[in-house]
Every structure is written in structure tokens, then in C-alpha cells.
C-alpha atoms as a PDB file:
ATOM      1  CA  UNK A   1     263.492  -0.216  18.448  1.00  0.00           C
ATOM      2  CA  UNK A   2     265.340  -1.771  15.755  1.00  0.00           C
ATOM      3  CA  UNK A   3     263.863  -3.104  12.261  1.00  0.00           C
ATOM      4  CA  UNK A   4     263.877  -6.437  13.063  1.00  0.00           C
ATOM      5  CA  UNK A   5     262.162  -6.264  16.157  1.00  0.00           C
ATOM      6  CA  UNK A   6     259.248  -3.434  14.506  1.00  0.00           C
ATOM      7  CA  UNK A   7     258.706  -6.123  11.891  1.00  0.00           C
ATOM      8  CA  UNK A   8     258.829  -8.928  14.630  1.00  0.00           C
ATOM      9  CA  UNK A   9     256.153  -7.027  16.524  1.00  0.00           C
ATOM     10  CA  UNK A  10     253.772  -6.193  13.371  1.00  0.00           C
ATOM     11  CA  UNK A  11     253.726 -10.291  12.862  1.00  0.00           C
ATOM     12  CA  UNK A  12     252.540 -10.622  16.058  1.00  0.00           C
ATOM     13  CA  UNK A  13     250.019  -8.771  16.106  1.00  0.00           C
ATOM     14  CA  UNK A  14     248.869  -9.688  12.776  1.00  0.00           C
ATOM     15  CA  UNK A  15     248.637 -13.132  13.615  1.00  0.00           C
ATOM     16  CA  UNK A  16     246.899 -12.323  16.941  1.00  0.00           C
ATOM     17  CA  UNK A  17     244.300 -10.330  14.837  1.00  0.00           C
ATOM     18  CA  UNK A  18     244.003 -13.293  12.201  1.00  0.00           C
ATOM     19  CA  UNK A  19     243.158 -15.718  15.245  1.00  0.00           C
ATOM     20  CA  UNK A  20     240.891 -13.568  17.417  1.00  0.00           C
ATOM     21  CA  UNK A  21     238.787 -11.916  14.155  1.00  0.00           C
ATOM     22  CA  UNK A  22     237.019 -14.932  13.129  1.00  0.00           C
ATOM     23  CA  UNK A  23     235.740 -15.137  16.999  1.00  0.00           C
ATOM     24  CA  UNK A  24     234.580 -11.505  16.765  1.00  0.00           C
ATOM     25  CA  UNK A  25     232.309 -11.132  13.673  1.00  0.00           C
ATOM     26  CA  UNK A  26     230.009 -13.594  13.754  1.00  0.00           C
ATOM     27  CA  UNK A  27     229.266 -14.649   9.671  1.00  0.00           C
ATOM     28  CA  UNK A  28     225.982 -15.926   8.537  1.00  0.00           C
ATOM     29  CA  UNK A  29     225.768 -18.716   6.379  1.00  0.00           C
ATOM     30  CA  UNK A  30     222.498 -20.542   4.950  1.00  0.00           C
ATOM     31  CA  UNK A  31     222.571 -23.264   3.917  1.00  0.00           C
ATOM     32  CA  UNK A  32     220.966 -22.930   0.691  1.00  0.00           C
ATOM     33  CA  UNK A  33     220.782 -19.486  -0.922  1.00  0.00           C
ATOM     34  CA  UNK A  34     217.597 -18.093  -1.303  1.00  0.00           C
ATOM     35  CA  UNK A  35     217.333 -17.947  -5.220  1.00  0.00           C
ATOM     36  CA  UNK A  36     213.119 -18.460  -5.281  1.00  0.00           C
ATOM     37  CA  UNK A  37     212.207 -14.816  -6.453  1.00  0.00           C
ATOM     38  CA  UNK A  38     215.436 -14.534  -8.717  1.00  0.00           C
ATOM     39  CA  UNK A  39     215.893 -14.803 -12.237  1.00  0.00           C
ATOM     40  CA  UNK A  40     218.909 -16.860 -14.208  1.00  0.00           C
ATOM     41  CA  UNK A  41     217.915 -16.522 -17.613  1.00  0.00           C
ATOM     42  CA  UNK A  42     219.753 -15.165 -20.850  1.00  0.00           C
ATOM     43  CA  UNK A  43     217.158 -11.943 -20.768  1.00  0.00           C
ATOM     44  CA  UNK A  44     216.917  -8.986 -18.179  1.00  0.00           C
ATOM     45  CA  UNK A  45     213.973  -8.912 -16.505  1.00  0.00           C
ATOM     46  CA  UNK A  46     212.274  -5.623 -15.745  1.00  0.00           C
ATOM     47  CA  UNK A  47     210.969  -4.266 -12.355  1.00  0.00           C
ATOM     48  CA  UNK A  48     208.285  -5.910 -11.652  1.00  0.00           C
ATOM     49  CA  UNK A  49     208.491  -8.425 -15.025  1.00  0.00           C
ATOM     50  CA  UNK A  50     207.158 -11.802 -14.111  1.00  0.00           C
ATOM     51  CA  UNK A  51     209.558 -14.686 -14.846  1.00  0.00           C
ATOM     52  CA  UNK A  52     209.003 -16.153 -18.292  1.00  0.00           C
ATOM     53  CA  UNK A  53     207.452 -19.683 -18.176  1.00  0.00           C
ATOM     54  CA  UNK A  54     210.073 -22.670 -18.675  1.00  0.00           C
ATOM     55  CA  UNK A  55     209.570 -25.278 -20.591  1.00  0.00           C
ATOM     56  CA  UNK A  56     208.828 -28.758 -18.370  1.00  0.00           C
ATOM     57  CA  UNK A  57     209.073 -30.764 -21.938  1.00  0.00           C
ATOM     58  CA  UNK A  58     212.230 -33.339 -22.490  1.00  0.00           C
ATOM     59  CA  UNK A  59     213.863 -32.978 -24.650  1.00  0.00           C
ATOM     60  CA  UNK A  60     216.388 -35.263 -26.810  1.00  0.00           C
ATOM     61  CA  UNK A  61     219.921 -33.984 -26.317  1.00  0.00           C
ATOM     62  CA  UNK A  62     222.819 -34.995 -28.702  1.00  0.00           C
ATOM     63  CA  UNK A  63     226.490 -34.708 -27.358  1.00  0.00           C
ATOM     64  CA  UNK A  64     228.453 -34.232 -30.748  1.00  0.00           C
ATOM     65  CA  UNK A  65     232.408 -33.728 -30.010  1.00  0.00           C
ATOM     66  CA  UNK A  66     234.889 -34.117 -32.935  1.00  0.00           C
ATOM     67  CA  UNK A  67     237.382 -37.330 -32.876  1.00  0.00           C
ATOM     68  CA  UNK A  68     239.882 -33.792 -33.360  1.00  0.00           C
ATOM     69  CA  UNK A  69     238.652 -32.387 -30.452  1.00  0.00           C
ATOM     70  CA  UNK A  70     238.608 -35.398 -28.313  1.00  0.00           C
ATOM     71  CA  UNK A  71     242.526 -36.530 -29.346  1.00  0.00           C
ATOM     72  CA  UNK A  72     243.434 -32.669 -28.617  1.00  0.00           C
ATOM     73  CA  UNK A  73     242.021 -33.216 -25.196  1.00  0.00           C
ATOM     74  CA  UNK A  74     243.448 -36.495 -24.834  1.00  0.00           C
ATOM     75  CA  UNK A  75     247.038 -35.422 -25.724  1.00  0.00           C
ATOM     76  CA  UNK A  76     247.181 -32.322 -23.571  1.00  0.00           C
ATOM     77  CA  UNK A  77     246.438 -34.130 -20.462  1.00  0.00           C
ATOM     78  CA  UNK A  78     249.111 -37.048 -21.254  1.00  0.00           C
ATOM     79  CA  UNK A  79     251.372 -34.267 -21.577  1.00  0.00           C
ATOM     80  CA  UNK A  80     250.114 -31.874 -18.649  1.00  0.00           C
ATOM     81  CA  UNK A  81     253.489 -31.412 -16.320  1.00  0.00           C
ATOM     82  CA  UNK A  82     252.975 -32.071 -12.507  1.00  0.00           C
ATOM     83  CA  UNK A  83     255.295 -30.729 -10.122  1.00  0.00           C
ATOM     84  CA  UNK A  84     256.282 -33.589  -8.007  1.00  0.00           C
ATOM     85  CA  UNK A  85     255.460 -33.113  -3.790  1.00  0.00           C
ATOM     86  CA  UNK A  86     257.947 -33.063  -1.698  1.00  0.00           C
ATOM     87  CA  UNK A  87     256.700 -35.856   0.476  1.00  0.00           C
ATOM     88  CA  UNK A  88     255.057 -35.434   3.728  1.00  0.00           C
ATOM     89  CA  UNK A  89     253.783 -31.588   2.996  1.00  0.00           C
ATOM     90  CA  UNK A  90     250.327 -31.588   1.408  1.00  0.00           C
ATOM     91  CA  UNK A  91     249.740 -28.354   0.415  1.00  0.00           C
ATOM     92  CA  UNK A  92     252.554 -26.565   2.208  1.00  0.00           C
ATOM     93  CA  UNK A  93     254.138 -25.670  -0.870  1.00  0.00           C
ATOM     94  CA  UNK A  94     251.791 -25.242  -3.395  1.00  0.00           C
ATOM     95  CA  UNK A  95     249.325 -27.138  -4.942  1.00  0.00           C
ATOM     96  CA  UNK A  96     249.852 -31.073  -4.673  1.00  0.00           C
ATOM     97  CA  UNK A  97     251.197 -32.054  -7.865  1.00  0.00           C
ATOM     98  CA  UNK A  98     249.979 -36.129  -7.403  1.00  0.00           C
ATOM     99  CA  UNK A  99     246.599 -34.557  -6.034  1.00  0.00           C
ATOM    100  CA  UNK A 100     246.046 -32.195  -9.217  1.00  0.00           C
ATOM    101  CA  UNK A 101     246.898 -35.249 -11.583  1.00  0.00           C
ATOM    102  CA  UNK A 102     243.711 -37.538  -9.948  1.00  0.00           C
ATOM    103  CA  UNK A 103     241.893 -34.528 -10.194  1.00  0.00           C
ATOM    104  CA  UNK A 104     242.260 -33.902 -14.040  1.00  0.00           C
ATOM    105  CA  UNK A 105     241.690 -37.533 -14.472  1.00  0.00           C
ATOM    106  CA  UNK A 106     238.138 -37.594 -13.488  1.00  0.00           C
ATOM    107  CA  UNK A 107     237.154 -34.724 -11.032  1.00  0.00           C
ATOM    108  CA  UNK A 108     234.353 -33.198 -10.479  1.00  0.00           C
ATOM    109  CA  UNK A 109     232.261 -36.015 -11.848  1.00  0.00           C
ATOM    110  CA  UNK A 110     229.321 -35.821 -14.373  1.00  0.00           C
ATOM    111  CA  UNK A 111     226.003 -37.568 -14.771  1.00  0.00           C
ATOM    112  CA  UNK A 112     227.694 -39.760 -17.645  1.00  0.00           C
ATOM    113  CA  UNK A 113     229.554 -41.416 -14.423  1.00  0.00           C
ATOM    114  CA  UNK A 114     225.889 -42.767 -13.241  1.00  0.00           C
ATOM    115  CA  UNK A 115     224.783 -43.404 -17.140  1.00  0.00           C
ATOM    116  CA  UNK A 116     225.305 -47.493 -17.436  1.00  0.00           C
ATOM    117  CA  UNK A 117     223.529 -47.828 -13.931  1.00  0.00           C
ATOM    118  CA  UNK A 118     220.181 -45.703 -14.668  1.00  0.00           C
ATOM    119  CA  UNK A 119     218.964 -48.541 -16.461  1.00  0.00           C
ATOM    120  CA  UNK A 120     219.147 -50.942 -13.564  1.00  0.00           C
ATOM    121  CA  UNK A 121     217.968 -48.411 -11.125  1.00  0.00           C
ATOM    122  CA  UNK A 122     214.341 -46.948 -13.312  1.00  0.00           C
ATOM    123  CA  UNK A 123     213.954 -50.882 -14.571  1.00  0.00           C
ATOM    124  CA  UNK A 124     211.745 -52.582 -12.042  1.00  0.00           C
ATOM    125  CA  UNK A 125     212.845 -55.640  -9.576  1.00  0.00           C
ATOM    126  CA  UNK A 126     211.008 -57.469  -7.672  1.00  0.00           C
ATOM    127  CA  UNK A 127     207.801 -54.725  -8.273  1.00  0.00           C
ATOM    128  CA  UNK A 128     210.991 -51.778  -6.906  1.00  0.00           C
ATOM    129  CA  UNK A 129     212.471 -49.257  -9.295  1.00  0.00           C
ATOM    130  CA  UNK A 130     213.322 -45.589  -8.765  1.00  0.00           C
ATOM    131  CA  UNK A 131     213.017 -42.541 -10.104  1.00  0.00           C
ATOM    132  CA  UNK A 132     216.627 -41.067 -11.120  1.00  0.00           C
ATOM    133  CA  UNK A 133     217.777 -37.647 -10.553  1.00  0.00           C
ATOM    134  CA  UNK A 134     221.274 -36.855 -11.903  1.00  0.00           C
ATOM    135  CA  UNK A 135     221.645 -33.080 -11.357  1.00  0.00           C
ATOM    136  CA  UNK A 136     224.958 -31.390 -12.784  1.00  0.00           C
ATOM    137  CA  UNK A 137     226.821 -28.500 -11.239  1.00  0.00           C
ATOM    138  CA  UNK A 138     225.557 -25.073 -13.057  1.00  0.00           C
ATOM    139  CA  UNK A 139     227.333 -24.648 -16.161  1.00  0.00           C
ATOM    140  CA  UNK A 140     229.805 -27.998 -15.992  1.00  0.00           C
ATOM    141  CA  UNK A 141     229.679 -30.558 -18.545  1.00  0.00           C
ATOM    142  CA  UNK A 142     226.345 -30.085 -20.624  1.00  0.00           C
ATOM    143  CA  UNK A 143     224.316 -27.918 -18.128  1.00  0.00           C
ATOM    144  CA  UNK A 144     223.525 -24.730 -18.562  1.00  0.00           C
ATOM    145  CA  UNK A 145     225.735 -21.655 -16.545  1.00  0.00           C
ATOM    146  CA  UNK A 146     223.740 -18.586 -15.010  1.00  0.00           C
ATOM    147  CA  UNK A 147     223.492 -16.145 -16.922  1.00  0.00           C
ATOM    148  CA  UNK A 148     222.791 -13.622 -13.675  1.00  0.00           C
ATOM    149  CA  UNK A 149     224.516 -12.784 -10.645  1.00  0.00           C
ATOM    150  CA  UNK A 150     223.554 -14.585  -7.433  1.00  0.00           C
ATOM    151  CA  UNK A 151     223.522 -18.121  -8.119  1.00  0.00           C
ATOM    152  CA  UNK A 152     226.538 -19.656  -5.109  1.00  0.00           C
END
């Protein structure tokens, strides 16, 4: 059997296997990890250590970022370089260049998006308000990261 044709052969039966795999093992997936009797925190808990009690208190939080640091920010993205899609092919060949520029231009969002409506929403109307909730992704913008393993 010639080169080709061993080579043609492995292909095959590499793409069989990558279609008839996923149908074999069955993968579990909840839908929200199970993080209640884990701990995130700076410090290493001991066996058997009880989680140290968090603070419920709000508090005042200043965002202080330099005009510098802002105009640095500012001027790399004018000047980022996106490869330009060839039309019609998504992803195909490599990250979407017209995609990747939305995306740095306001992707993923923050609560500072939702900021100028909280006051309409928690100020009452007609006797209805609402309690707000703007929850940030672990460790994007100003929330805190894990400082553990588990958190997905």
C-alpha cells in the first residue's frame, strides 16, 4: 500500500473516530457547579477549617484610573491591526478579524453598561421599583478573581 493511500486511510479513520466518540462516552454536565462546601479566598484553609465569615457590609468603592492610563488604552486599540475576512468564511480561517474588532469595542460587558438605568429601575413608579442585581464575571472589570481552583 502506497503512502498516499496509508495516510488516506489513517484520515479516515480518524474522522470516523472523531464522529462516533462523542456518541460513545456519555459526558456529564451540571448545570451549575457545585461550589457550596468550597473555599475561594486569598488564605488556605485547613482540613476541617471552617470558612472565615464574609463581610455582608457595603462598602464605598472608588474606581481611580490615570488620564495616562486611560489614553494608553485608548491609543492601543485605535491602533490594534485586524486581519481583514475573506468574505463568506466565518471562522474558517482564523479568527474573524471584523468579529474581534466589535469585540474589543465593548465585549464582555460590565455593570457600568446598566449604571445610568439603576436609578430608574430602584426609584419607585407608580408604588413599583426593583431591587437591582448587577453581578460581574469573577475577576473581570472590578470583581474579585478566585483565588482557588474549582470555580468554572
Amino acid at each position: 500500500m502506497g503512502l498516499i493511500k496509508k495516510l488516506l486511510l489513517v484520515a479516515v479513520v480518524v474522522g470516523i473516530g472523531a464522529v462516533i466518540y462523542p456518541l460513545l462516552v456519555k459526558r456529564q454536565y451540571n448545570d451549575m457547579p457545585d461550589v457550596s462546601e468550597k473555599w475561594f479566598g486569598k488564605t488556605k484553609l485547613k482540613s476541617g477549617q471552617a470558612f472565615p465569615k464574609e463581610s455582608v457590609a457595603i462598602n464605598k468603592f472608588v474606581v481611580n484610573v490615570s488620564d495616562g492610563v486611560l489614553a494608553d488604552l485608548k491609543s492601543r486599540l485605535e491602533s490594534a491591526r485586524y486581519v481583514t475576512p475573506i468574505a463568506g468564511t466565518n471562522f474558517n480561517y482564523g479568527f474573524n478579524g471584523d468579529y474581534l474588532q466589535k469585540i474589543t469595542h465593548g465585549w464582555p460587558g460590565s455593570v457600568w453598561e446598566y449604571y445610568k438605568a439603576i436609578p430608574q429601575l430602584i426609584e419607585p413608579t407608580n408604588g413599583v421599583a426593583f431591587e437591582v442585581i448587577c453581578p460581574s464575571i469573577p475577576g473581570y472589570g472590578f470583581s474579585e478573581a478566585p483565588h482557588q481552583e474549582g470555580m468554572h
